[in-house]
N, C-alpha and C. Protein backbone atom coordinates (compact mmCIF):
# COMPACT_ATOMS: atom_id res chain seq x y z
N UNK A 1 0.84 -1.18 0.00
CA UNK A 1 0.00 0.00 0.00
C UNK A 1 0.89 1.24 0.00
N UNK A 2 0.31 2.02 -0.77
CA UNK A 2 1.09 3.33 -0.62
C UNK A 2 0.82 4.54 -0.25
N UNK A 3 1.35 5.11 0.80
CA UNK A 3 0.41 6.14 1.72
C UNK A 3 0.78 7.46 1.35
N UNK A 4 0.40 8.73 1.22
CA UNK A 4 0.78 9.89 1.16
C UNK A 4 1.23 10.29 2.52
N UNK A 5 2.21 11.27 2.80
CA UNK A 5 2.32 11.81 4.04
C UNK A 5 2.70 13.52 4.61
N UNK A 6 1.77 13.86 5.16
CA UNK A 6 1.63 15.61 5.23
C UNK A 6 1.79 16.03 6.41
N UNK A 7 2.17 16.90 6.78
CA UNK A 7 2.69 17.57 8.24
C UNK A 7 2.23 19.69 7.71
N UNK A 8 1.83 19.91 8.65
CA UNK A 8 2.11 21.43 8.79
C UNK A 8 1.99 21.82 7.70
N UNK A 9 0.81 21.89 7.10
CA UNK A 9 0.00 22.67 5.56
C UNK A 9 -0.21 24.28 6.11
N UNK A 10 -0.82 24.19 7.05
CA UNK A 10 -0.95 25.91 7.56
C UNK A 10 -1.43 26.23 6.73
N UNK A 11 -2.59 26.03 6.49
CA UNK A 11 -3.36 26.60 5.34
C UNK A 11 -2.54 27.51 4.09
N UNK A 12 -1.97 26.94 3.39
CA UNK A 12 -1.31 27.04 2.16
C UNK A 12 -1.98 26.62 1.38
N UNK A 13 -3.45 27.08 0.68
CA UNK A 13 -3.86 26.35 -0.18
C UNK A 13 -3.09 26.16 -1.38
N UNK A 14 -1.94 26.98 -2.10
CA UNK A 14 -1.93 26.43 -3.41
C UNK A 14 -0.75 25.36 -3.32
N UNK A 15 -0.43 25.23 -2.11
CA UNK A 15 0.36 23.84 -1.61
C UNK A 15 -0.40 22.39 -1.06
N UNK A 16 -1.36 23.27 -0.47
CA UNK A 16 -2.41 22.14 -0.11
C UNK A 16 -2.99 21.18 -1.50
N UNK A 17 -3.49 22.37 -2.69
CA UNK A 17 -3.85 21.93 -3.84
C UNK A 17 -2.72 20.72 -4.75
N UNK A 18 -1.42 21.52 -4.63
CA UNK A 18 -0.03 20.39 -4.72
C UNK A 18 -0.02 18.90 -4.73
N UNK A 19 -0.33 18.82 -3.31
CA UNK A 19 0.36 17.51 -2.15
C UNK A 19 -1.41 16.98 -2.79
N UNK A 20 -2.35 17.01 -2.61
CA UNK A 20 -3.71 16.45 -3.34
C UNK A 20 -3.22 15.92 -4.66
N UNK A 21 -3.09 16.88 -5.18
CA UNK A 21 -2.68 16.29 -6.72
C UNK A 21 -1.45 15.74 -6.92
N UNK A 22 -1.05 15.34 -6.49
CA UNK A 22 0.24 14.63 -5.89
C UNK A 22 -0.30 13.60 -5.68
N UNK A 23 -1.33 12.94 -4.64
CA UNK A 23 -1.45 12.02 -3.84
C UNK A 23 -2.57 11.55 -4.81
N UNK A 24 -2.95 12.50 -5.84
CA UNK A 24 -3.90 11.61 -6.49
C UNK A 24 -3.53 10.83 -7.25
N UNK A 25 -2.28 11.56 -8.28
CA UNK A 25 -1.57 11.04 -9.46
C UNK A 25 -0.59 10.11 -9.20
N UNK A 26 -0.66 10.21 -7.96
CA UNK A 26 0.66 9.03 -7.51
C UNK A 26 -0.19 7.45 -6.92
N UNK A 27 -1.41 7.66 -6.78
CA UNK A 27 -2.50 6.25 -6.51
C UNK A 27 -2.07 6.24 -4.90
N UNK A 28 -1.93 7.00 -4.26
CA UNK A 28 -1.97 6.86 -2.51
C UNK A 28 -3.13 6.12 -2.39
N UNK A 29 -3.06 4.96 -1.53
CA UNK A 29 -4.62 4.43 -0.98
C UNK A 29 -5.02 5.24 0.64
N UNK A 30 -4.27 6.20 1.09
CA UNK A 30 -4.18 6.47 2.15
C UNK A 30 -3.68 7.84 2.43
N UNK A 31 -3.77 8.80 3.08
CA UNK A 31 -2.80 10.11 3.38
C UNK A 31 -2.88 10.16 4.75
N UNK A 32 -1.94 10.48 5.60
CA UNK A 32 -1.64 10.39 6.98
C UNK A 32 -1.24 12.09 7.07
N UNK A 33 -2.27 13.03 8.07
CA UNK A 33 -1.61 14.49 7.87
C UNK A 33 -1.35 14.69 9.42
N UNK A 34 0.00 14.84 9.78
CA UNK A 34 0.57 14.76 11.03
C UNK A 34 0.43 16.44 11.76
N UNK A 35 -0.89 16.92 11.34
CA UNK A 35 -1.22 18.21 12.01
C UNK A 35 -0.62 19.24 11.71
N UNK A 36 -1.60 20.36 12.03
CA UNK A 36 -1.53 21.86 11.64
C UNK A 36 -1.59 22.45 10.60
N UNK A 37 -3.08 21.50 10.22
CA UNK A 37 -3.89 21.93 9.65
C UNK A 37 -4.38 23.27 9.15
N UNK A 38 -4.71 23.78 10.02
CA UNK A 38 -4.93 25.26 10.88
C UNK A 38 -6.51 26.04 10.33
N UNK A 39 -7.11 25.48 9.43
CA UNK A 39 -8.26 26.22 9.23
C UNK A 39 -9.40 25.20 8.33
N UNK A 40 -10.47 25.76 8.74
CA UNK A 40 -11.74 24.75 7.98
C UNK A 40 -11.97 24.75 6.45
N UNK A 41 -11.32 25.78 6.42
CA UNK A 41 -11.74 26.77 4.62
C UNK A 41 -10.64 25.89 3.94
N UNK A 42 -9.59 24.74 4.38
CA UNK A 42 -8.67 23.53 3.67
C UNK A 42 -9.56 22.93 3.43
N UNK A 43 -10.74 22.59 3.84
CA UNK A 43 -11.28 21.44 3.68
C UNK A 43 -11.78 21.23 2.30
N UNK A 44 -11.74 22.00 1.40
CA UNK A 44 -12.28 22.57 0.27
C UNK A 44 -11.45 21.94 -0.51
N UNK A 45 -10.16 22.09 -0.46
CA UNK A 45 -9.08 21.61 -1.19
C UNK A 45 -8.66 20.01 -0.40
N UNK A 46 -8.65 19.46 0.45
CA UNK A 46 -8.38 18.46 1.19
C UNK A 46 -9.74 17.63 0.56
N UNK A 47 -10.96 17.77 0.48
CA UNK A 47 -12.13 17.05 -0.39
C UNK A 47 -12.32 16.49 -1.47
N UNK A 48 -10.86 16.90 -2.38
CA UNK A 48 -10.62 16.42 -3.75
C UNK A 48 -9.32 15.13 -3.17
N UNK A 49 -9.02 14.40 -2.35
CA UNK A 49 -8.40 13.64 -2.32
C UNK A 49 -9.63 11.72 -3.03
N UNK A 50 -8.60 11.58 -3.14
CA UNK A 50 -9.76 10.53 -3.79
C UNK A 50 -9.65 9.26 -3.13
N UNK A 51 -8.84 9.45 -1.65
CA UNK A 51 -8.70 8.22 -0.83
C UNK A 51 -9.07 9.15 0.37
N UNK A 52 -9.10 8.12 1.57
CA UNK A 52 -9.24 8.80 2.78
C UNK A 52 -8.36 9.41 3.31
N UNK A 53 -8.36 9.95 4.27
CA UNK A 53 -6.94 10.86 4.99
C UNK A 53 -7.60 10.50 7.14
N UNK A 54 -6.26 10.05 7.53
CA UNK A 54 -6.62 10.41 8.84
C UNK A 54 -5.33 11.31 9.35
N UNK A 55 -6.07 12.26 10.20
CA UNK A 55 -5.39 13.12 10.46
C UNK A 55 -5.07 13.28 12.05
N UNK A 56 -4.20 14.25 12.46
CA UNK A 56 -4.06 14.30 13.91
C UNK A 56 -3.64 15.90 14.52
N UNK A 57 -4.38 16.41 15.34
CA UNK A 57 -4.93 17.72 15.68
C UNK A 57 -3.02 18.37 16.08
N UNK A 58 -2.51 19.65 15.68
CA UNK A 58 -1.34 20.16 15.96
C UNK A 58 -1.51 20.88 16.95
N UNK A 59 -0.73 21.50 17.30
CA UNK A 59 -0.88 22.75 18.51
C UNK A 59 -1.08 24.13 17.74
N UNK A 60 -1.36 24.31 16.49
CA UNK A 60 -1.90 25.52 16.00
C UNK A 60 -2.92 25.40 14.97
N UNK A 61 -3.74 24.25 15.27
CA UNK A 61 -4.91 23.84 14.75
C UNK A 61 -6.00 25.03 15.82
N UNK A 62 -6.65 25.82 15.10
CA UNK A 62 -7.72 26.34 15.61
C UNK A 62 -9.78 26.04 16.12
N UNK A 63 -10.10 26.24 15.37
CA UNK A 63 -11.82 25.74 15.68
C UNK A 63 -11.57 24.42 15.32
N UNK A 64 -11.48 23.57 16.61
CA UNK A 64 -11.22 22.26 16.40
C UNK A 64 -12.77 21.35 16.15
N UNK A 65 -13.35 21.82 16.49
CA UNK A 65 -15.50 20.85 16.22
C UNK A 65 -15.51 21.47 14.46
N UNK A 66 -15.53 22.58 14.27
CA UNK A 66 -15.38 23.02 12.90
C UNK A 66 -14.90 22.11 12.09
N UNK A 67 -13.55 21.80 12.21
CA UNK A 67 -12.35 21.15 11.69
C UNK A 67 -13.02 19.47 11.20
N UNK A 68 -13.37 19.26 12.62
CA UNK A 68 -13.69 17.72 12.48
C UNK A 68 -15.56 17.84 11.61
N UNK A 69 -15.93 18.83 11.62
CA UNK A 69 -17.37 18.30 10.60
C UNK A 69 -16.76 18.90 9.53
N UNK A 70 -16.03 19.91 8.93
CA UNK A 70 -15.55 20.11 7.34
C UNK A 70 -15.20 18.86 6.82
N UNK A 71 -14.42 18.36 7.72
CA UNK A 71 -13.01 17.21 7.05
C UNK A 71 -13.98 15.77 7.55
N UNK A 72 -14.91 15.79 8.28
CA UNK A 72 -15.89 14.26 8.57
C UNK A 72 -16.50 13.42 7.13
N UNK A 73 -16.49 14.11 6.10
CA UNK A 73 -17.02 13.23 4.64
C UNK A 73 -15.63 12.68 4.11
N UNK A 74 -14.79 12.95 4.94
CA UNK A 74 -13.39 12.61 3.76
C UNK A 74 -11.85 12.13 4.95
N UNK A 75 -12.15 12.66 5.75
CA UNK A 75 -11.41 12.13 7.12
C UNK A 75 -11.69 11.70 8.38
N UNK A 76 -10.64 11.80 9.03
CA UNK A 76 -11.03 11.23 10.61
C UNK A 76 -9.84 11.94 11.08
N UNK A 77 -10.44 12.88 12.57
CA UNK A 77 -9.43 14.01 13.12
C UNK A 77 -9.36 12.98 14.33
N UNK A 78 -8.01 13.41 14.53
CA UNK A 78 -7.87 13.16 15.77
C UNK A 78 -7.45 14.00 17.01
N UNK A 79 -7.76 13.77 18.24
CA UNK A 79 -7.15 14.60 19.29
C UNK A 79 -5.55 14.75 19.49
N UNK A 80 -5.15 13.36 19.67
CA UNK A 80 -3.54 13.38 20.04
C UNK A 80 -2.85 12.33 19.17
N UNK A 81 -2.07 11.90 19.29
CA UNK A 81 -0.58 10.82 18.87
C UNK A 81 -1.98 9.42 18.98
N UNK A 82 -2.10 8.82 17.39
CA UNK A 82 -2.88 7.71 17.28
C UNK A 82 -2.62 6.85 16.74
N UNK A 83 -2.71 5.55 17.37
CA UNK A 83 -2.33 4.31 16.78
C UNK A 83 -2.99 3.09 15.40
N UNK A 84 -3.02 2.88 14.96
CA UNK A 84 -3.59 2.31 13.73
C UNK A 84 -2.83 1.48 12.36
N UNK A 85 -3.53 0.29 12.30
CA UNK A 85 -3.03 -0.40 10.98
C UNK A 85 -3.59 -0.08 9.95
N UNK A 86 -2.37 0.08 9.03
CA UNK A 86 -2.59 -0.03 7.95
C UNK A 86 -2.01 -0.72 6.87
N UNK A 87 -2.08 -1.41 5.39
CA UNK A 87 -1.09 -1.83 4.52
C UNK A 87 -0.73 -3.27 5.52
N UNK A 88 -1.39 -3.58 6.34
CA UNK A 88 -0.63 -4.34 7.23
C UNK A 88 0.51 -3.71 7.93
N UNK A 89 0.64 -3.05 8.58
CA UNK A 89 1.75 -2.60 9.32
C UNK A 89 1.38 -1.65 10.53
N UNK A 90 2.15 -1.63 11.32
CA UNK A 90 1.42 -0.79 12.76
C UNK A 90 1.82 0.87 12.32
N UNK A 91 1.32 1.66 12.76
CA UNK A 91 1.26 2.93 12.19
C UNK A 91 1.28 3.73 14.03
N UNK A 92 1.98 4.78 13.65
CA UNK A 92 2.05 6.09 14.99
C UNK A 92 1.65 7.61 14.15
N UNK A 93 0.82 7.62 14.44
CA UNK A 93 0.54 9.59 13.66
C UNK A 93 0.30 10.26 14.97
N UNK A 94 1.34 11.76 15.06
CA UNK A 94 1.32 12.54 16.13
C UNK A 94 2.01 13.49 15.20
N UNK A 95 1.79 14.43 16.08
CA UNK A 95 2.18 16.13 15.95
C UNK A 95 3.51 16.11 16.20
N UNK A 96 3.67 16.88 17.46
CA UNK A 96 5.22 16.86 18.38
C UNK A 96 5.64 15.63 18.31
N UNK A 97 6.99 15.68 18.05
CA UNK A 97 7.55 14.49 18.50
C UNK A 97 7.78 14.40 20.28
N UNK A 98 7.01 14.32 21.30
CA UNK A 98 6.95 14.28 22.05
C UNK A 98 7.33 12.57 22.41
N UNK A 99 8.26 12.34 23.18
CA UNK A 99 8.58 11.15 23.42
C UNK A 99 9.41 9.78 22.42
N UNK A 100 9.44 11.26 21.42
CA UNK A 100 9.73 10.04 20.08
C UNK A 100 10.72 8.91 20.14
N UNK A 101 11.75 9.21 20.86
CA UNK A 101 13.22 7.87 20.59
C UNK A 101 12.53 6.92 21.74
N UNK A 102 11.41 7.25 22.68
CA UNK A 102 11.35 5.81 23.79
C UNK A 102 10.48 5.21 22.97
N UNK A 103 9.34 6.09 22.15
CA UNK A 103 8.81 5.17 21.28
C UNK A 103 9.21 4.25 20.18
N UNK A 104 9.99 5.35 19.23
CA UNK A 104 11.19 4.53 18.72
C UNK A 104 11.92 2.96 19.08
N UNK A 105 12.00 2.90 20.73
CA UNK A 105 13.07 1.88 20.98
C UNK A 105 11.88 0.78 21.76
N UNK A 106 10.70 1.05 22.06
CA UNK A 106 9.91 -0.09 21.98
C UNK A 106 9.71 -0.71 21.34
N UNK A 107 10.10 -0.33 19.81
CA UNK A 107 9.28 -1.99 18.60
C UNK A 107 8.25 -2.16 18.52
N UNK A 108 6.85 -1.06 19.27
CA UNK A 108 5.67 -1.36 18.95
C UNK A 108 5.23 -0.96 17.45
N UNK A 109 5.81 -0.21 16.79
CA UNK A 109 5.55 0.83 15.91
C UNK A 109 6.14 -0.01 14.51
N UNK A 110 5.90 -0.21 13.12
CA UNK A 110 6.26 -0.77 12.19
C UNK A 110 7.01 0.96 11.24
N UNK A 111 6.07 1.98 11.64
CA UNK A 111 6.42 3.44 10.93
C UNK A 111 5.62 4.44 12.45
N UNK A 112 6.43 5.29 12.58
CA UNK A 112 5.95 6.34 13.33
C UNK A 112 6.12 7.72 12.32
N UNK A 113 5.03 8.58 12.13
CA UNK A 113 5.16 9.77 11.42
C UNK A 113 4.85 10.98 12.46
N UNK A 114 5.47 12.15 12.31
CA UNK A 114 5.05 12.92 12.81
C UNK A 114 5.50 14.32 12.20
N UNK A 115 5.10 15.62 12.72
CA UNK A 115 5.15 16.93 12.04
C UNK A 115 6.14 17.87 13.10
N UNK A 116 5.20 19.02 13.20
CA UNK A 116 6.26 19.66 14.54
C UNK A 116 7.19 20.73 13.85
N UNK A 117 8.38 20.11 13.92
CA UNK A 117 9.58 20.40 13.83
C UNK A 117 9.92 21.38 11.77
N UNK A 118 8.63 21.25 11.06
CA UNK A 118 9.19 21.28 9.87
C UNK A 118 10.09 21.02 9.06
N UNK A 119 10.79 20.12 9.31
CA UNK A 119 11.86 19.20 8.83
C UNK A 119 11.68 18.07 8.52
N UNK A 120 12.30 17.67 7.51
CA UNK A 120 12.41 16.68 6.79
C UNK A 120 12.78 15.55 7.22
N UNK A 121 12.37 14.60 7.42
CA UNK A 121 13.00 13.43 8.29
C UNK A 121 12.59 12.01 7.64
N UNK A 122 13.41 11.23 7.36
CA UNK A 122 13.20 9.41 6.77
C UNK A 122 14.46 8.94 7.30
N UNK A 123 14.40 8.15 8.50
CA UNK A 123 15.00 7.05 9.10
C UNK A 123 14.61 5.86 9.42
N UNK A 124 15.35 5.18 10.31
CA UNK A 124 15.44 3.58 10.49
C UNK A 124 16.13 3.49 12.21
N UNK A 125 15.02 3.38 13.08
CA UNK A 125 15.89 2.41 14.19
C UNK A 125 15.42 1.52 14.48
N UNK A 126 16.70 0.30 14.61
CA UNK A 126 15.91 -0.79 14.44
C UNK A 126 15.03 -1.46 13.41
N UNK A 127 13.59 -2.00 13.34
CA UNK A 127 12.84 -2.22 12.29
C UNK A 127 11.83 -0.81 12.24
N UNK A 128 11.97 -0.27 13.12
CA UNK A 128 10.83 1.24 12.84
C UNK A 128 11.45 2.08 12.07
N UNK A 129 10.63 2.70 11.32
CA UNK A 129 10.53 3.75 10.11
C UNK A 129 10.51 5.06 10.85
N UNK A 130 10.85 5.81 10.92
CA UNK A 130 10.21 6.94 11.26
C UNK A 130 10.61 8.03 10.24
N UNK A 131 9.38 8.79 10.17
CA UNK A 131 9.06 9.75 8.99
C UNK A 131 8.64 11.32 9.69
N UNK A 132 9.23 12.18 9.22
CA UNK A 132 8.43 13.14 9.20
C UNK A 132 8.52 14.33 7.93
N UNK A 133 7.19 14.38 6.86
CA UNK A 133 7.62 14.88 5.78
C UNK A 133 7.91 16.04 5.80
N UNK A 134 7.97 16.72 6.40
CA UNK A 134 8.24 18.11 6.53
C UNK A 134 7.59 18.87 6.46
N UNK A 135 7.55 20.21 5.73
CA UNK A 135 6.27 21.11 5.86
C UNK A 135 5.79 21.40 4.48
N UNK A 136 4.22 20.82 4.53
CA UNK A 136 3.74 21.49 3.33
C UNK A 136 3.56 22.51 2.33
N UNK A 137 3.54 23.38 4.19
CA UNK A 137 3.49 25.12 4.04
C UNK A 137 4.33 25.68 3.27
N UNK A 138 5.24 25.45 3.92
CA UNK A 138 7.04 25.86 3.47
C UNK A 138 7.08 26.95 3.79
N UNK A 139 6.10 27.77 4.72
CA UNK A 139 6.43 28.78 5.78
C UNK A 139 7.50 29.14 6.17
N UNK A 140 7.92 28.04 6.88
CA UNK A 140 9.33 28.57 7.98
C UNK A 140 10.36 28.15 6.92
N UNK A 141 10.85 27.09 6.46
CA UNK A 141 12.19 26.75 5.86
C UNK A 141 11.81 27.14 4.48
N UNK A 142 10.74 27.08 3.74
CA UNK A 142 11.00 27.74 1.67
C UNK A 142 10.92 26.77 1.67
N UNK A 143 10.68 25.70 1.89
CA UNK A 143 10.65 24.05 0.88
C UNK A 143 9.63 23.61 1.36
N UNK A 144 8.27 23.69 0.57
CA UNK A 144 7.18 22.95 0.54
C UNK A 144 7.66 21.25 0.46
N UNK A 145 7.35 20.43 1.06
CA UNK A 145 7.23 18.99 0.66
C UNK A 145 6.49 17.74 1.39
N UNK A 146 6.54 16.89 0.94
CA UNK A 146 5.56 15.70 1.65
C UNK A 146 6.00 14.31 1.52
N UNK A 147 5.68 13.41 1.30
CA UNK A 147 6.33 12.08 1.31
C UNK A 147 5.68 10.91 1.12
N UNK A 148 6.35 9.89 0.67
CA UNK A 148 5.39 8.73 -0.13
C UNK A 148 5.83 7.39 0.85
N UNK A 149 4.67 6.59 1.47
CA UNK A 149 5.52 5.95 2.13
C UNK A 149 5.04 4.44 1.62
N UNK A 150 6.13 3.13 1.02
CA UNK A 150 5.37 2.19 1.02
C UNK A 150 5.55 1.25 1.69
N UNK A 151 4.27 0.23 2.05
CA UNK A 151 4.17 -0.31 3.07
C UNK A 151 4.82 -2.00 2.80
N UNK A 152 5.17 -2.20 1.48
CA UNK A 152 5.82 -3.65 1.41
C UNK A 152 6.79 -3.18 1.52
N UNK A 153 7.71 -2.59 1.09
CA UNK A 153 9.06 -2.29 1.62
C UNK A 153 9.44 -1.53 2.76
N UNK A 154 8.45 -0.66 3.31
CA UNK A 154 8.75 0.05 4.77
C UNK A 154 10.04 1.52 3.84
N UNK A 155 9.50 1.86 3.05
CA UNK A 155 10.46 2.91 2.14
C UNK A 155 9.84 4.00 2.62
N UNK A 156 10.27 5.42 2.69
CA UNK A 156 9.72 6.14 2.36
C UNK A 156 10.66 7.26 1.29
N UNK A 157 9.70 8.00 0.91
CA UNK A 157 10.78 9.42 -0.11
C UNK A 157 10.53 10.40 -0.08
N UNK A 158 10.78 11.66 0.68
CA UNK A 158 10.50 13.08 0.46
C UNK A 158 10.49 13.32 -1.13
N UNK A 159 9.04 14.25 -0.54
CA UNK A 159 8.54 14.73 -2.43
C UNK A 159 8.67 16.21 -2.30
N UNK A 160 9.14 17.30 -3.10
CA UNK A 160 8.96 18.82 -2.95
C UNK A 160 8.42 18.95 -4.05
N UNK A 161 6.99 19.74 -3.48
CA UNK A 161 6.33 20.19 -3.98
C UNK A 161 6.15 21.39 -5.19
């Protein structure tokens, strides 16, 4: 399976519009958006995905009930750091990397993704993946990008947008 992966869009729609058409033309069965989101008026552009997306709430996500009925025909929000299979494989989606290397060194995790930091991140400890595509926005660093992750090989690849 091959998942799309988004962090920190910050309402950038003509980046938001990007990473969609990206994830369409590339056959994602899945998009994982590791928060900060930041506004309901994405949902407009986030609605043209043609797979599902689950997502997970940032610390500069605003009208959060808003958020979750825009994005409810086409996603699933979450409150905090959520666990879930997919592709067959165990999955971690969170914001902050809050706690990340103890999670890391448990082995519960097959891929942990997360946002935060706006940086670019594809490693390996151990058998865990950990990803974080960086920023959609491209706000803070100038480099819009996102990431493709697949689930028979445990690969992933930063994409700039």
């Amino acid at each position: 399976m091959r998942i799309g992966l988004m962090a920190d869009s910050h309402e950038n729609m003509p980046m938001i519009k990007r990473a969609v058409d990206l994830f369409n033309r590339e056959c994602a069965g899945l998009v994982l958006h590791a928060g900060d989101i930041i506004s309901p008026i994405t949902a407009k552009e986030f609605a043209r995905l043609e797979m599902r997306m689950i997502a997970v709430f940032g610390n500069n996500d605003g009208d959060r009930p808003f958020l979750e009925k825009r994005f409810a025909p086409f996603a699933d929000i979450h409150p905090g750091a959520w666990g879930f299979e997919a592709g067959g494989r165990r999955m971690l989606l969170m914001h902050a990397p809050d706690a990340l290397e103890a999670i890391e060194a448990s082995g519960a995790y097959d891929a942990i993704v997360y946002g935060h930091t706006h940086e670019a991140v594809v490693r390996r400890t151990g058998r865990t993946l950990v990803v974080n595509p960086g920023e959609c926005g491209g706000w803070i660093t100038g480099r819009s990008t996102v990431a493709l992750l697949e689930t028979g090989t445990m690969e992933a690849e930063i994409r700039t947008l």
